[in-house]
Protein backbone atom coordinates (compact mmCIF):
# COMPACT_ATOMS: atom_id res chain seq x y z
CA UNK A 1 -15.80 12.54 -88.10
CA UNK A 2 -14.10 9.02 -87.97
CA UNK A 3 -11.52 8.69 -85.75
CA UNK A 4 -9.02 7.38 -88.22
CA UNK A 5 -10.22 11.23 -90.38
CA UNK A 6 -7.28 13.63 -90.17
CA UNK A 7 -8.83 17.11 -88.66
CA UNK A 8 -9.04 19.88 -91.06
CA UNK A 9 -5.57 21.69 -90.49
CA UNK A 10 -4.19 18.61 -90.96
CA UNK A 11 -5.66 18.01 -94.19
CA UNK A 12 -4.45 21.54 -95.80
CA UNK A 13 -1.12 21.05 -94.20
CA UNK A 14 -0.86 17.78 -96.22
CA UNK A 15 -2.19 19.54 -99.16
CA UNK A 16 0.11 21.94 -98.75
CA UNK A 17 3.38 19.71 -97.39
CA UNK A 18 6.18 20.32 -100.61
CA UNK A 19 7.05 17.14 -102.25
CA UNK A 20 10.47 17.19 -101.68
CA UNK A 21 13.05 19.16 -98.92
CA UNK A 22 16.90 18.33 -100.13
CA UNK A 23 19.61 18.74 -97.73
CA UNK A 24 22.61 20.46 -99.04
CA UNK A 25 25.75 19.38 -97.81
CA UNK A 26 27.81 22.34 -99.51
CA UNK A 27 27.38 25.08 -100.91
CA UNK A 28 27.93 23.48 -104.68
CA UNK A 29 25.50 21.04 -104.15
CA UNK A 30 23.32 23.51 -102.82
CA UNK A 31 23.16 25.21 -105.99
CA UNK A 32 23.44 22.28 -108.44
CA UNK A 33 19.96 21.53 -106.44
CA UNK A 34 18.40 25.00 -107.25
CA UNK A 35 19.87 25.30 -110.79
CA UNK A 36 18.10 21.41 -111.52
CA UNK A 37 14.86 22.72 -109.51
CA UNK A 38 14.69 26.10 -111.59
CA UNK A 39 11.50 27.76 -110.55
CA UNK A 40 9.86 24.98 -108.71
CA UNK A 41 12.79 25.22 -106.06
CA UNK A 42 13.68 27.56 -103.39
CA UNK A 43 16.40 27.74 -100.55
CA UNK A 44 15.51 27.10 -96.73
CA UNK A 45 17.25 28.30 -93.64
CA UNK A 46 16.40 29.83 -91.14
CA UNK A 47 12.51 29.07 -92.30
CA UNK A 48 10.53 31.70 -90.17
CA UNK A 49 9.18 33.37 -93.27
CA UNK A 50 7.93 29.73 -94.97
CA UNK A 51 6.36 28.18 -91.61
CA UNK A 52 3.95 31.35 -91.55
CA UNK A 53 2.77 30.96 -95.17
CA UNK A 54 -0.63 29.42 -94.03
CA UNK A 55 -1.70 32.55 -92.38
CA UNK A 56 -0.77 34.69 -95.29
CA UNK A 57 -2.59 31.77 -97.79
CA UNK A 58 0.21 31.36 -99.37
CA UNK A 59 0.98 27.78 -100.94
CA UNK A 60 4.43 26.11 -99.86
CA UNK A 61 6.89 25.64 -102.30
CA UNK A 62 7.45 22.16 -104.56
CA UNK A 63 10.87 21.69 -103.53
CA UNK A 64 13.56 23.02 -100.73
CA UNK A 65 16.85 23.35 -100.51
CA UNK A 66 18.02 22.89 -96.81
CA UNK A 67 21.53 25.64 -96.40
CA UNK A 68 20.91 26.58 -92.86
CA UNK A 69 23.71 24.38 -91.64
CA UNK A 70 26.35 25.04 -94.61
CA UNK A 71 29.72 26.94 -93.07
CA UNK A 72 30.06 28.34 -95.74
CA UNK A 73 27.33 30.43 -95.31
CA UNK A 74 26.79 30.34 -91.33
CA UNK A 75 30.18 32.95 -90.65
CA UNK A 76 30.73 36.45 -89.49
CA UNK A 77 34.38 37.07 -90.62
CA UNK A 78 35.84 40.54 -89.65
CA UNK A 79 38.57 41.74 -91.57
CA UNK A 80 40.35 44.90 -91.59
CA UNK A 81 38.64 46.71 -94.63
CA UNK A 82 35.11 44.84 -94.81
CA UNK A 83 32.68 42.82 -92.79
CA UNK A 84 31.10 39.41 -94.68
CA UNK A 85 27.71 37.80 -93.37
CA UNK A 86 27.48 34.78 -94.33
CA UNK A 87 23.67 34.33 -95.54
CA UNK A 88 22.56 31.88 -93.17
CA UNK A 89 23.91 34.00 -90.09
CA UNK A 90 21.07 34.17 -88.16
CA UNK A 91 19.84 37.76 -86.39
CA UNK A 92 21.37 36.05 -82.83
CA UNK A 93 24.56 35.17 -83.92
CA UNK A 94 25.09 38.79 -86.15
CA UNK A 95 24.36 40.98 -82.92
CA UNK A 96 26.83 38.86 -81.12
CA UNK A 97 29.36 38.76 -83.51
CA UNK A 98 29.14 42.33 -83.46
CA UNK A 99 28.89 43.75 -80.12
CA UNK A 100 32.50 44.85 -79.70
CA UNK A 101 32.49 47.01 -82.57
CA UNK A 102 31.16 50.17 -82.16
CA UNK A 103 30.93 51.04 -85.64
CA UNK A 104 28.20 48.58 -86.00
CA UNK A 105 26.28 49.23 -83.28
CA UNK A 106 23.21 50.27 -85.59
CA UNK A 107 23.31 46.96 -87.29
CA UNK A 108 23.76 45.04 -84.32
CA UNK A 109 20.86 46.45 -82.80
CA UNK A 110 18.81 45.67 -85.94
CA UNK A 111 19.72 42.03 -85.73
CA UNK A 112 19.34 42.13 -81.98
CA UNK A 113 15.84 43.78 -81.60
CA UNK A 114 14.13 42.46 -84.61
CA UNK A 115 10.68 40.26 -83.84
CA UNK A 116 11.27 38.57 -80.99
CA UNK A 117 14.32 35.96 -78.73
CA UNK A 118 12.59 33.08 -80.76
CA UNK A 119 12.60 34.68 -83.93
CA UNK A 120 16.05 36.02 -83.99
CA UNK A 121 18.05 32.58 -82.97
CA UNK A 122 16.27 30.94 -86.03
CA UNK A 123 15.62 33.80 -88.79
CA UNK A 124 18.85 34.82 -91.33
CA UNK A 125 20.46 37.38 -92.79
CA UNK A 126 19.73 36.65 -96.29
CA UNK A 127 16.04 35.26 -96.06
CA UNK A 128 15.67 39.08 -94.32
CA UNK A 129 17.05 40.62 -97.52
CA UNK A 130 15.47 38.48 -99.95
CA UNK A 131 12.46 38.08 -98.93
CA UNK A 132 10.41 40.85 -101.29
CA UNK A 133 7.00 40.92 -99.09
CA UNK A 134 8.35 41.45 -95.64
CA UNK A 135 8.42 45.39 -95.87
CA UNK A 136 9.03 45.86 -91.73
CA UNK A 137 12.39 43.77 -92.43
CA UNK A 138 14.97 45.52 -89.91
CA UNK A 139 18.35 44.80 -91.22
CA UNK A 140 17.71 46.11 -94.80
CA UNK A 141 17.58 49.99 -93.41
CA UNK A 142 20.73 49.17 -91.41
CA UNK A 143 22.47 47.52 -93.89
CA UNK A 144 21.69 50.52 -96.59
CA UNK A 145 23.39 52.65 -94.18
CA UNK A 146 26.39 50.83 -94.13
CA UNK A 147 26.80 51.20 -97.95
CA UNK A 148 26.28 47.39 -97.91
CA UNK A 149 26.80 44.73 -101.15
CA UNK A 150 25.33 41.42 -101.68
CA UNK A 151 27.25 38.51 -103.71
CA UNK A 152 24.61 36.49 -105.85
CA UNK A 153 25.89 33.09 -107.01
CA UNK A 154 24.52 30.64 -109.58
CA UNK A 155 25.96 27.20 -111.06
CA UNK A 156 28.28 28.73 -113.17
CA UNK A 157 28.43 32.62 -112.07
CA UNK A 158 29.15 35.10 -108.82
CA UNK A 159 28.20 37.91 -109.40
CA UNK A 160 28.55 41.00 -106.15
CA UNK A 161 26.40 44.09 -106.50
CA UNK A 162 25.59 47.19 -104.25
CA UNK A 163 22.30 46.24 -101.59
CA UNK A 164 20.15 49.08 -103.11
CA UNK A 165 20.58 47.12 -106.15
CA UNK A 166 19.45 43.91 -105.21
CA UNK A 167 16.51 45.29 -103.71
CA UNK A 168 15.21 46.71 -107.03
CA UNK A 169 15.38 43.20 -108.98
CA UNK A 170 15.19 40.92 -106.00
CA UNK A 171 11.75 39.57 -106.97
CA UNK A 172 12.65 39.61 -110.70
CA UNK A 173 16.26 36.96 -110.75
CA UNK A 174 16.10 33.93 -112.55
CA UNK A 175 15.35 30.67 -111.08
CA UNK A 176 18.44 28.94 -109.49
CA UNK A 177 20.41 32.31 -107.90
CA UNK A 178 21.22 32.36 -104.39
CA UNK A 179 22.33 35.48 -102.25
CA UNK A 180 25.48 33.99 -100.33
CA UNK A 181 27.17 36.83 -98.47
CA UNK A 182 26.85 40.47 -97.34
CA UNK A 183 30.17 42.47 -97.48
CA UNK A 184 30.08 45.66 -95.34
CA UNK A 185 32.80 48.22 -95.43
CA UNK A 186 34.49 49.05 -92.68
CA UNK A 187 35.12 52.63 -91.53
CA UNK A 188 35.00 55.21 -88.55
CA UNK A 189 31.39 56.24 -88.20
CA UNK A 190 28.86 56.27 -85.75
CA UNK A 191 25.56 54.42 -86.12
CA UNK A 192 22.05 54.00 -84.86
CA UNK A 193 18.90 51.95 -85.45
CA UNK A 194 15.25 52.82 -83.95
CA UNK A 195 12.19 51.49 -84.59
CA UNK A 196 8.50 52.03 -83.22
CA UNK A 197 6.71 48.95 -82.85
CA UNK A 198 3.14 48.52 -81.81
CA UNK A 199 3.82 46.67 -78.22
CA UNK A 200 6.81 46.49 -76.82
CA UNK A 201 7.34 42.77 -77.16
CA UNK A 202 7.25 40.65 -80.05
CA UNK A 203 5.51 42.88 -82.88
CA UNK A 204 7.31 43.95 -86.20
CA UNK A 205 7.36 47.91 -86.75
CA UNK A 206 5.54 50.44 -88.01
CA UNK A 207 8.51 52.37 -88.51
CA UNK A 208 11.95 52.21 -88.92
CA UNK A 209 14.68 54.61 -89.36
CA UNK A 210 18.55 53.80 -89.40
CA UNK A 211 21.07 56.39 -89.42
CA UNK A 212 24.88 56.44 -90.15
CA UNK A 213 27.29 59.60 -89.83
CA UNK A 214 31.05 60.75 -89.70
CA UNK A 215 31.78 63.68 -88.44
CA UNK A 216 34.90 66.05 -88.16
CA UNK A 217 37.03 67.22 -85.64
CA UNK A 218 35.00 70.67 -85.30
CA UNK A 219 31.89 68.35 -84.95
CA UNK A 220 30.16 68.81 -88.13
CA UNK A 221 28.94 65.94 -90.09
CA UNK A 222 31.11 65.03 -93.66
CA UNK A 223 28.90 62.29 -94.78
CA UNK A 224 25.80 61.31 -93.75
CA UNK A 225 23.55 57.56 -94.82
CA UNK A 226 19.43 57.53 -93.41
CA UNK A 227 17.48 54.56 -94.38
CA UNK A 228 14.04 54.30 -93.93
CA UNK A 229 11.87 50.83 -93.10
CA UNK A 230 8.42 49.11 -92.88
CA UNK A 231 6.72 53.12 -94.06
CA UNK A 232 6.78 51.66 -97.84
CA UNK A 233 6.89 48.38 -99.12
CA UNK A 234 10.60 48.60 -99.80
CA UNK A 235 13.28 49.90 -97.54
CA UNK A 236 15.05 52.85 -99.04
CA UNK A 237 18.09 55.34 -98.84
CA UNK A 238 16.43 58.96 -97.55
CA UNK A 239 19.17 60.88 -99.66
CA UNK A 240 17.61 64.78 -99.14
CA UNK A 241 17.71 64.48 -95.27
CA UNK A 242 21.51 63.10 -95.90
CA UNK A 243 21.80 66.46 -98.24
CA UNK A 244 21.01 68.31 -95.26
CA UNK A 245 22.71 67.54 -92.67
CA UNK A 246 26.14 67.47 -94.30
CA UNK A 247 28.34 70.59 -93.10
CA UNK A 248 26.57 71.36 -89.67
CA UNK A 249 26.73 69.70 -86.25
CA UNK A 250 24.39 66.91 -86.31
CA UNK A 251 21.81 68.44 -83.51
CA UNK A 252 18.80 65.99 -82.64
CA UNK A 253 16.60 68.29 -82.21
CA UNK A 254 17.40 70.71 -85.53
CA UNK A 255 17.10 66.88 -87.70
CA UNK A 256 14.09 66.16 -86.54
CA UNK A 257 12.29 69.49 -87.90
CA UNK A 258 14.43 68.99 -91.06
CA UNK A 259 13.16 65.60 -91.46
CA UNK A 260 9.18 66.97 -90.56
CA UNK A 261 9.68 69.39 -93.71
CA UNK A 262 10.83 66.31 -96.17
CA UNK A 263 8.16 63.55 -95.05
CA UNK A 264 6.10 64.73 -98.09
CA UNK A 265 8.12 62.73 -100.62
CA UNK A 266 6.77 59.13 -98.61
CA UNK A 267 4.06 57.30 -99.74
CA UNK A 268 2.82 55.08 -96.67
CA UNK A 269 1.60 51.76 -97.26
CA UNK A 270 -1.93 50.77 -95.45
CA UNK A 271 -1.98 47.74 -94.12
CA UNK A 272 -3.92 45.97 -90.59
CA UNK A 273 -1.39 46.99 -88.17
CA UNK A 274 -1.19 50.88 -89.21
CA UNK A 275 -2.19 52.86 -92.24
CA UNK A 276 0.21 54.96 -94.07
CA UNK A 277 0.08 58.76 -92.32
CA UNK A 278 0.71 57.26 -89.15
CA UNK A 279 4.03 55.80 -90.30
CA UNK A 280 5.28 58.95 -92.39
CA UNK A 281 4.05 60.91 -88.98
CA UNK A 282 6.38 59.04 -86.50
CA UNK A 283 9.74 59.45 -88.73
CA UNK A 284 10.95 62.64 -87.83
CA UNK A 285 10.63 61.90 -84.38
CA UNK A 286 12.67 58.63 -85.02
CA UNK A 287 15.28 60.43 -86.73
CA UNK A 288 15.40 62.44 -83.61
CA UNK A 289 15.72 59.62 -81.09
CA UNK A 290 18.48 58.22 -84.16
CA UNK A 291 20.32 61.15 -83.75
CA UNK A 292 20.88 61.32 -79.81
CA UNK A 293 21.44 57.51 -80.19
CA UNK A 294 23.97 58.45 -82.79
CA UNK A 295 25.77 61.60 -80.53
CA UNK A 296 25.94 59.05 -77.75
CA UNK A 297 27.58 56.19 -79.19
């Protein structure tokens, strides 16, 4: 090889480089940019999920849309009644925006233990939640738990629907849509977030279960939100463990046996890190260490 050759990596990256990244000023512009791309565009924050499409063999996209720096969608504001995220909060800034409320301590421990230091002051909210192929995604089971909604917006159009929602048609909105905030209700509930990763440091999760309770003065739980993460490709609502553990102290130990008897309705997905028994296997004893998390916030 010549030394004026580029070396092979070089030569797929330039293969590969997009012909155009535009930098959005605001958050119009932003989507005036998208809705004149159509299909050939796609937004770009935080950019931890596009930088890795190499390994995965995936081709870049044509065009980007830069919206990492827009205010509009870089804010935490805490009101009385709700929560917004803007969509370009990264996972750093949400666990610090959150720390001093206890309610949230589930989510903030999702944002502030997902992947790794590196990967949380540059990842966002919204690439977490839209991004369709990232299964072991940690703020999608905490945010389910929360009762969470998502505002969409397009040229001409806003539209705000429920999280669960999103997630089922996610891969299927038209060309030019953005996801622009996440509005979380407020309320008095305690919350938790655990996760069993491979190696302690640096390594997405096998499993992931997030848990969200209220309970009464005589100590028995009134209403009760589990999520489930990375055992399937999609994060998902675990609605006949919530059924029972309604009316009854929430014990750790009784959950986890409940949750052992109702594993039977996950499918696990196989994949190079773990195959699918050994991630329905390890939930009920996550739902046990989410439920003395839960008891001791």
């Amino acid at each position: 090889m010549t030394s004026g050759s580029p070396t092979p990596a070089v030569a797929v990256a330039a293969r590969n480089a997009p012909t155009s990244i535009y930098v959005a000023t605001s958050l119009e512009a932003a989507l005036d940019a998208l809705g004149e791309y159509g299909a050939a565009g796609a937004p770009f924050a935080g950019g931890t999920w596009i930088m890795r499409s190499p390994i995965r063999h995936e081709p870049l996209g044509t065009h980007y849309v830069a919206i990492g720096r827009l205010a509009e969608l870089s804010a935490v504001r805490i009101g009385s009644d709700a929560v917004e995220i803007g969509a370009a909060v990264t996972h750093a800034a949400l666990a610090a925006a959150l720390a001093d409320l206890p309610e949230f301590a589930g989510l903030a421990a999702a944002a502030g233990r997902a992947a790794n230091p590196a990967i949380r002051a540059m990842a966002t909210i919204g690439g977490n939640l839209s991004t369709s192929a990232f299964a072991a995604a940690d703020c999608v089971p905490a945010l389910l738990c929360l009762d969470a909604d998502v505002e969409i917006a397009g040229r001409d159009s806003r539209e705000r629907i429920s999280l669960a929602q999103f997630l089922k048609v996610r891969s299927t909105l038209a060309p030019g849509l953005l996801l622009t905030r996440i509005i979380v209700p407020r309320a008095e509930r305690r919350t938790a977030h655990v996760r069993l990763p491979l190696r302690k440091s640096g390594d997405y999760p096998v499993a992931i279960v997030s848990l969200s309770v209220t309970i009464d003065t005589a100590g028995r739980v009134q209403t009760a939100r589990v999520a489930v993460g990375s055992v399937e490709p999609v994060a998902r609502r675990w609605e006949r463990l919530e059924a029972a553990l309604l009316g009854r102290p929430l014990d750790a130990a009784a959950a986890a046996r409940t949750a052992a008897e109702l594993t039977d309705e996950f499918a696990g997905r196989d994949s190079v890190d773990a195959p699918g028994w050994y991630r329905v296997s390890v939930l009920a004893g996550l739902v046990r260490r989410a439920a003395i998390a839960t008891l001791g916030s």
